[in-house]
Protein backbone atom coordinates (compact mmCIF):
# COMPACT_ATOMS: atom_id res chain seq x y z
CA UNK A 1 112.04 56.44 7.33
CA UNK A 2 111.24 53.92 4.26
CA UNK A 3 107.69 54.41 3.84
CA UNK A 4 105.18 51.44 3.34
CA UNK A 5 104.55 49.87 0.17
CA UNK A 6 101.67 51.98 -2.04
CA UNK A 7 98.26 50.11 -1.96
CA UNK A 8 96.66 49.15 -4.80
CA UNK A 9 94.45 52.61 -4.71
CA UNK A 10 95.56 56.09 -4.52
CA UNK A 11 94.47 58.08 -1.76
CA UNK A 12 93.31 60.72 -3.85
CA UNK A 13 92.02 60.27 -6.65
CA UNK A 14 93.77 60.51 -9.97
CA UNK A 15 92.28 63.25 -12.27
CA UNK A 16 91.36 60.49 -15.08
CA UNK A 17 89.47 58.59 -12.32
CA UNK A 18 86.24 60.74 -12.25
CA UNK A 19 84.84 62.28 -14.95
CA UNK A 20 84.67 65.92 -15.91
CA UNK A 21 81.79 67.51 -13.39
CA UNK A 22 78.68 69.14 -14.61
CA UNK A 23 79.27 72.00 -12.76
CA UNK A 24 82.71 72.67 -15.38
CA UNK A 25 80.34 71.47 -18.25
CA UNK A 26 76.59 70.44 -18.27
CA UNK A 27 77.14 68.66 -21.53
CA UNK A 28 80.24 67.11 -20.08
CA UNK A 29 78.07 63.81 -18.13
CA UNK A 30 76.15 63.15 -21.24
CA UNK A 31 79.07 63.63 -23.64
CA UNK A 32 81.25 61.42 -21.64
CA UNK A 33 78.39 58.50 -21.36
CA UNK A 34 78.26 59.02 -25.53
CA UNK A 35 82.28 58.54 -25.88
CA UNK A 36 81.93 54.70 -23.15
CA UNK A 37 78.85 53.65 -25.56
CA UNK A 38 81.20 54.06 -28.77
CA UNK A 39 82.31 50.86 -30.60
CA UNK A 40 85.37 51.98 -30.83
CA UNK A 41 86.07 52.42 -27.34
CA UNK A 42 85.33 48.78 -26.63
CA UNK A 43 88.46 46.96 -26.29
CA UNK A 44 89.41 44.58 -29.35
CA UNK A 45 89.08 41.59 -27.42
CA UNK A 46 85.66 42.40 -25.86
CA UNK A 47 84.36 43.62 -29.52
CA UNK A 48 82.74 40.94 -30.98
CA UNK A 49 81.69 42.95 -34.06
CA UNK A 50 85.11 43.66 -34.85
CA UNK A 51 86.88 40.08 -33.64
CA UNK A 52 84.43 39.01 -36.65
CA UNK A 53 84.99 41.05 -38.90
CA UNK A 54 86.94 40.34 -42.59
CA UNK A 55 89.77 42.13 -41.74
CA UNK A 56 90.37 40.07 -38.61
CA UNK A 57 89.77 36.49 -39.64
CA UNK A 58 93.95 35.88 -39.69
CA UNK A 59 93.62 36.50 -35.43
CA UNK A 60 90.45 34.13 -35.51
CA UNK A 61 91.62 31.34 -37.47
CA UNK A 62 95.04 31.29 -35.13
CA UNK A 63 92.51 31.29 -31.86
CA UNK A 64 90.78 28.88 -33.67
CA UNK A 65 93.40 26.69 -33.68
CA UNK A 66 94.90 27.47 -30.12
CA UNK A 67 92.57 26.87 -28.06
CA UNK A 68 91.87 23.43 -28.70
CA UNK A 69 95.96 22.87 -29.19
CA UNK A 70 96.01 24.03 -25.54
CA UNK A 71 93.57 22.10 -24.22
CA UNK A 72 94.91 19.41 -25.72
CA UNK A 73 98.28 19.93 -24.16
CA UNK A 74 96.94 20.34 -20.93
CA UNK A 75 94.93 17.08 -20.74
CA UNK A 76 97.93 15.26 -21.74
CA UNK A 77 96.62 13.83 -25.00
CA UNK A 78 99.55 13.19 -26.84
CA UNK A 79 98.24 10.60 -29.90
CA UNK A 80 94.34 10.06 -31.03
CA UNK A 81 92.38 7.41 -33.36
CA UNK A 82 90.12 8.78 -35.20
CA UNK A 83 86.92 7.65 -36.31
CA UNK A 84 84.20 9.29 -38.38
CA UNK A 85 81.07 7.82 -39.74
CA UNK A 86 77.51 8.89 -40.28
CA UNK A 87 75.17 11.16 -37.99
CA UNK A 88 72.37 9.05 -39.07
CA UNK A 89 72.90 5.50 -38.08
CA UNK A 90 71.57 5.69 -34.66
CA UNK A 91 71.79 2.70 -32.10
CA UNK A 92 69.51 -0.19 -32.98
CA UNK A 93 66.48 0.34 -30.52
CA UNK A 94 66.41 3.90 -31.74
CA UNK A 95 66.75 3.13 -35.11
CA UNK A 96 63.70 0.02 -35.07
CA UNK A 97 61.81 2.33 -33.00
CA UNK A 98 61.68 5.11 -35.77
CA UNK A 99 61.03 2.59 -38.19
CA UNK A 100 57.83 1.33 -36.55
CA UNK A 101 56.55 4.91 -36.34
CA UNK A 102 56.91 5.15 -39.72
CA UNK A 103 55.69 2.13 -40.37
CA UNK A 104 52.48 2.86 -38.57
CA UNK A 105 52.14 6.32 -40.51
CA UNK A 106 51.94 4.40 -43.76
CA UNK A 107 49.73 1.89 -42.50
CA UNK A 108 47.41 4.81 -42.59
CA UNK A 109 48.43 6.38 -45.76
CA UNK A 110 49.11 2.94 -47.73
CA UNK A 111 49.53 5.30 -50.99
CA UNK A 112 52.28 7.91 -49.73
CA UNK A 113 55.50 7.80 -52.16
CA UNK A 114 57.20 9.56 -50.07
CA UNK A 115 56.32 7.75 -46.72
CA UNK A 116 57.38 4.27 -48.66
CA UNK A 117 60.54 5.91 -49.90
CA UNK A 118 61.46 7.03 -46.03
CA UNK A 119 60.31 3.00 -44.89
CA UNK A 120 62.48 1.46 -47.55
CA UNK A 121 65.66 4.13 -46.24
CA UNK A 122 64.88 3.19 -42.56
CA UNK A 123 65.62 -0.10 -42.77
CA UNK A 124 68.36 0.27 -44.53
CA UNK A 125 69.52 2.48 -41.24
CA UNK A 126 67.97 -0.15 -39.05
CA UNK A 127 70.30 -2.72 -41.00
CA UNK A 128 72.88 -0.41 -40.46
CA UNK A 129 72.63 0.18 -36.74
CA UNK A 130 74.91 -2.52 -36.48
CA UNK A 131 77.78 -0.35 -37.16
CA UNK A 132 76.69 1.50 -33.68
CA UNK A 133 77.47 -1.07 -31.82
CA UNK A 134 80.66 -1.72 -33.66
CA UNK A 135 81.86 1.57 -32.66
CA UNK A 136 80.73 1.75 -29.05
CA UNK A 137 83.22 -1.60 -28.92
CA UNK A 138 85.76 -0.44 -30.67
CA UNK A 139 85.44 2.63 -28.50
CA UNK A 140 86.33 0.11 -25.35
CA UNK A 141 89.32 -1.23 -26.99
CA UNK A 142 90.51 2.09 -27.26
CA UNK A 143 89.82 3.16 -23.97
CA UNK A 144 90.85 -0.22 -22.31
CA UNK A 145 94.68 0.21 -24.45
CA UNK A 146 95.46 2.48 -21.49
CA UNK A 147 95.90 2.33 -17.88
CA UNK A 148 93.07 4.12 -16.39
CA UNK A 149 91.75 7.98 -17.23
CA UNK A 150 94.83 9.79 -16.72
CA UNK A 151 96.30 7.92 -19.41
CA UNK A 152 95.68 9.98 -22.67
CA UNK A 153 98.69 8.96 -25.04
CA UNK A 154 96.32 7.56 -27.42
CA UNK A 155 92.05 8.30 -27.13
CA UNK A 156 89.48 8.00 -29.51
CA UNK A 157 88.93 11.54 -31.15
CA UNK A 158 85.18 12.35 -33.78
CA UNK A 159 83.25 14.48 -34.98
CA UNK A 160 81.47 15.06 -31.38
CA UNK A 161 78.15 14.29 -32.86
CA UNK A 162 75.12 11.83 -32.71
CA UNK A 163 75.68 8.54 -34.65
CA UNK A 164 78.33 6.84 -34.91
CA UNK A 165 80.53 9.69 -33.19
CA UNK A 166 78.42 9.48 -30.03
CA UNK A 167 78.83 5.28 -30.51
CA UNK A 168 82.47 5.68 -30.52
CA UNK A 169 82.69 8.07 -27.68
CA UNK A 170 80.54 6.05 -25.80
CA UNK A 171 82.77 3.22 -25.71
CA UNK A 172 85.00 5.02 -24.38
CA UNK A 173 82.96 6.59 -22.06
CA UNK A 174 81.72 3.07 -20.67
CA UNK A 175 85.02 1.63 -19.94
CA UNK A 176 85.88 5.18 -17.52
CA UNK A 177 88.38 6.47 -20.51
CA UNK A 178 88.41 10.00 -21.75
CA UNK A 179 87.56 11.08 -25.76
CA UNK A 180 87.72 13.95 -27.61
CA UNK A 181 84.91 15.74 -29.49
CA UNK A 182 85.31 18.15 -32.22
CA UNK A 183 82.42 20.17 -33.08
CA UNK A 184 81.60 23.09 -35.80
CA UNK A 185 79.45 26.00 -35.84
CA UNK A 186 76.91 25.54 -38.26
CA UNK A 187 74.00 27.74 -39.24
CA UNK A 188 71.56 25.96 -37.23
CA UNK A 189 71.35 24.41 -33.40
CA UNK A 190 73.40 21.50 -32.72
CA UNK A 191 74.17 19.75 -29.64
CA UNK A 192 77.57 17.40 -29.12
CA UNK A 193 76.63 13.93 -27.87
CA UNK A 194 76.42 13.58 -24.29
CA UNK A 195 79.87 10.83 -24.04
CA UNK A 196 82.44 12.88 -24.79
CA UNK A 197 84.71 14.29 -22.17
CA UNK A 198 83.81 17.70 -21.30
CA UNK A 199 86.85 19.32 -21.04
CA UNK A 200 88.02 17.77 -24.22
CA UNK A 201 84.81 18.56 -26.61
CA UNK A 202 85.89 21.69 -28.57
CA UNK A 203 83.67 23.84 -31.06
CA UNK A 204 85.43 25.28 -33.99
CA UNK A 205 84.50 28.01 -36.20
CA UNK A 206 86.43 26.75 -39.59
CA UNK A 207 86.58 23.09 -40.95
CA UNK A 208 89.78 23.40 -42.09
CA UNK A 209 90.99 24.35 -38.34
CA UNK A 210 89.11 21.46 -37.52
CA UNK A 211 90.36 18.50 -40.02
CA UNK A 212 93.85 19.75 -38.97
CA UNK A 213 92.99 18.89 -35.76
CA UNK A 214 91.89 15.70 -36.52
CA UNK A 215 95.10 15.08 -38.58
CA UNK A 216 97.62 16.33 -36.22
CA UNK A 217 97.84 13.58 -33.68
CA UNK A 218 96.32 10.84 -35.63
CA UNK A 219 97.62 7.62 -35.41
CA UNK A 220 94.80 5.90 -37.45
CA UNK A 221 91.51 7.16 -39.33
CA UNK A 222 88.94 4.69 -38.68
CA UNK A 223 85.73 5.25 -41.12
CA UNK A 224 82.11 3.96 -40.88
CA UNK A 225 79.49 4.10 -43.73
CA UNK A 226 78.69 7.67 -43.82
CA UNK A 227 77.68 10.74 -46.19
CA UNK A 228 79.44 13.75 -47.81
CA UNK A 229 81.18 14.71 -44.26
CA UNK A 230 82.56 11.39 -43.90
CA UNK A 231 84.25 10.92 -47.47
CA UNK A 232 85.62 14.53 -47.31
CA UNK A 233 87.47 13.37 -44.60
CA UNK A 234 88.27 10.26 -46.07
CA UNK A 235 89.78 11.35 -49.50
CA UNK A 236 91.50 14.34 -47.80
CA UNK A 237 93.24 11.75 -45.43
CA UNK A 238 93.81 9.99 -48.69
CA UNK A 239 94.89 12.63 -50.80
CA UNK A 240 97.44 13.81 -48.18
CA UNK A 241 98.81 10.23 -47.68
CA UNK A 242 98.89 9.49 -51.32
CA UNK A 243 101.13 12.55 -51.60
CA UNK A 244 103.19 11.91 -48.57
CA UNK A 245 102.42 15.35 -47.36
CA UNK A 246 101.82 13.65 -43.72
CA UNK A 247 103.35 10.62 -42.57
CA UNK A 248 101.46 7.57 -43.32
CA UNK A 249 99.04 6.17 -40.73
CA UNK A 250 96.42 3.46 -40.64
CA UNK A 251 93.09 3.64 -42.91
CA UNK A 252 90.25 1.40 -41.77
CA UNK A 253 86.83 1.35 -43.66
CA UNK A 254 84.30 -0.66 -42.09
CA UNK A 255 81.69 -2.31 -43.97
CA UNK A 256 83.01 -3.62 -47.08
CA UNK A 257 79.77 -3.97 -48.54
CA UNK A 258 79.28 -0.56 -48.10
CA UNK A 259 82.08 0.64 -49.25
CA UNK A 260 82.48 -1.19 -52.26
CA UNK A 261 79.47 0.20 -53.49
CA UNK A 262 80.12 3.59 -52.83
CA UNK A 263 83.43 3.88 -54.03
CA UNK A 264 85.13 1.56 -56.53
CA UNK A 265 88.83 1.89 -56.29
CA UNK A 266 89.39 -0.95 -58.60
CA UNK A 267 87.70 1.31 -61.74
CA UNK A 268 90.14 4.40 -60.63
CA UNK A 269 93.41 1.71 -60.94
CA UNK A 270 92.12 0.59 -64.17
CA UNK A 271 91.86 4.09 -64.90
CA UNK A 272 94.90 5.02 -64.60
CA UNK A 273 93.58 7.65 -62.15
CA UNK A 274 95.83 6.12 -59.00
CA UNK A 275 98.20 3.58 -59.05
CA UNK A 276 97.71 0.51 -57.96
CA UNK A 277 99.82 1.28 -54.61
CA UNK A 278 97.25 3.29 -53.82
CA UNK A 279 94.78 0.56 -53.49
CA UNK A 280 97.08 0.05 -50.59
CA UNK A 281 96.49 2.77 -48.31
CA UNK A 282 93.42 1.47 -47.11
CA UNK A 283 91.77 -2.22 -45.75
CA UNK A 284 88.28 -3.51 -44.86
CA UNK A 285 86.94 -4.77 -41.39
CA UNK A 286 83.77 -6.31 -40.26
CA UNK A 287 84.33 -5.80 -36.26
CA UNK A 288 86.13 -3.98 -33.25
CA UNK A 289 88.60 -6.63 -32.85
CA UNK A 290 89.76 -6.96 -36.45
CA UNK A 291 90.02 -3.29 -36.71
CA UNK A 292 92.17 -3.13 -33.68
CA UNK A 293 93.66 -6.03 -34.56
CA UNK A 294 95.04 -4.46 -37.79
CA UNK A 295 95.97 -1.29 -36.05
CA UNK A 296 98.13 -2.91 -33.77
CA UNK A 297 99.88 -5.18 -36.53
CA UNK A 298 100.13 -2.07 -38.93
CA UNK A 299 102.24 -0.39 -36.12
CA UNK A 300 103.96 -3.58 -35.27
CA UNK A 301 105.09 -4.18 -38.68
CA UNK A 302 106.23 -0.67 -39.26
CA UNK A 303 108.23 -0.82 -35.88
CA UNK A 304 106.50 1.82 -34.49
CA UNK A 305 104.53 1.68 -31.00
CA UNK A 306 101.18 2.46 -31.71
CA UNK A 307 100.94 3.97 -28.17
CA UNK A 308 104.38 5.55 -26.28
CA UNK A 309 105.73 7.55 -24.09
CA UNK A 310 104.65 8.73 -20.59
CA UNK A 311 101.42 9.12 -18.98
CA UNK A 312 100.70 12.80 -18.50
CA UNK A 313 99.35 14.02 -16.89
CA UNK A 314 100.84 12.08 -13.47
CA UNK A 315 98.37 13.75 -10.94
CA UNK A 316 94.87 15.19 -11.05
CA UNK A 317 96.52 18.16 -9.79
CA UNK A 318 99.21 18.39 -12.05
């Protein structure tokens, strides 16, 4: 007779499936509740003392990069512009409303230097709020390129934070299109900005994980007035286009005002520092629609479709 398949339990139990009575061994209970409490008895994967520990950072900067790679995959984003910009140009209401606070503070303390020096910089950001609103629409055209929120050949991919990230992923956001959000641990709370879409925001533990990310399916870096973050990413993107170690793509600053005053590339060609072709790797633009504008014609001139292939994925299911 062919007896039935074995269920998923012995019958009796197996001697490794109870442990050692305290009628063999009083000690044995206690011991064996001192051996399951051991660190090393904790499997690796559940051990979060030893997943970050020195020895293991080679397995944590692979997850590092896998899990986002994955998700990525699996929402079907296959190309991404980027844009970075500062975390401190707010949108305009917020940005007058602040000011007036502050305003009101020295009102009362006419003789504060440091109250009058944080006035004089938040008007400046109030004059700069602008840029917000650039982004959120620039955002749109991005999200508009496509044909409705399964399509995510190309989406708008930051920083994941407040500013002009959260503008950017806004626009996106408004127009029903997904975005991606790349966050970092840092030291102290942070929050990603409420537009981005959730299964696409992703929190990495090391930047370099995370610019590679940025890099990897970029088909333009688009770059706001901003602080040290921002022109890292900038002169890396640079730097690694200068040197043809990636293929070249698309880099947009926005402001020229700003940027001129910042950095002056003319001083590092009369240098000798870069060459003059490098003044080339970049342009200016004042709005959405002359950044996108020169997006598209930059791909259109090199031949290239700025966005291709298939939507995918097809289904929700899928």
């Amino acid at each position: 007779m062919v007896p039935s398949p074995p269920g998923p339990r012995h019958r009796e139990p197996l001697p490794w499936q109870v442990p050692k009575p305290p009628e063999e061994d009083p000690d044995a209970p206690a011991r064996v509740q001192q051996i399951l409490a051991s660190p090393s008895y904790r499997p690796a994967i559940a051990d979060l003392a030893f997943l970050n520990s020195y020895e293991t950072r080679p397995v944590r900067l692979q997850l590092d990069y896998l899990k986002p790679e994955l998700g990525l995959q699996q929402a079907g984003v296959r190309n991404t512009i980027v844009v970075f910009g500062s975390t401190r140009i707010s949108e305009p209401l917020a940005a007058r409303r602040k000011l007036a606070v502050l305003k009101e503070a020295l009102a009362r303390r006419p003789d504060n230097a440091e109250l009058k020096r944080r006035v004089k910089v938040a008007e400046r950001i109030v004059a700069k709020s602008r840029y917000y609103e650039v982004a959120r629409e620039f955002g749109r055209l991005v999200g508009k390129s496509g044909h409705g929120p399964l399509d995510c050949r190309l989406v708008v991919m930051t920083g994941g934070g407040p500013g002009i990230m959260e503008a950017a992923n806004r626009g996106a956001f408004d127009v029903g299109a997904k975005s991606v959000g790349l966050n970092i641990t840092l030291p102290h709370e942070q929050f990603p900005n409420p537009y981005i879409t959730p299964e696409l925001c992703f929190q990495f533990h090391y930047f370099a994980l995370r610019k590679m990310h940025f890099l990897l399916r970029a088909k333009a870096l688009v770059v706001f007035p901003g602080g040290f973050g921002t022109l890292d990413e900038l002169f890396e993107t640079l730097t690694l286009i200068q040197t043809r170690k990636i293929k070249p793509v698309p880099v947009v600053l926005v402001g020229r005002e700003y940027w001129q005053k910042v950095i002056d590339f003319d001083f590092l060609v009369e240098e000798g520092t870069i060459d003059p072709e490098d003044r080339e790797l970049f342009w200016y633009a004042e709005t959405a629609q002359e950044i996108w504008d020169g997006i598209t014609w930059w791909y259109e001139s090199s031949g290239e479709p700025l966005i291709n292939g298939e939507i995918y994925p097809l289904k929700p299911e899928d």
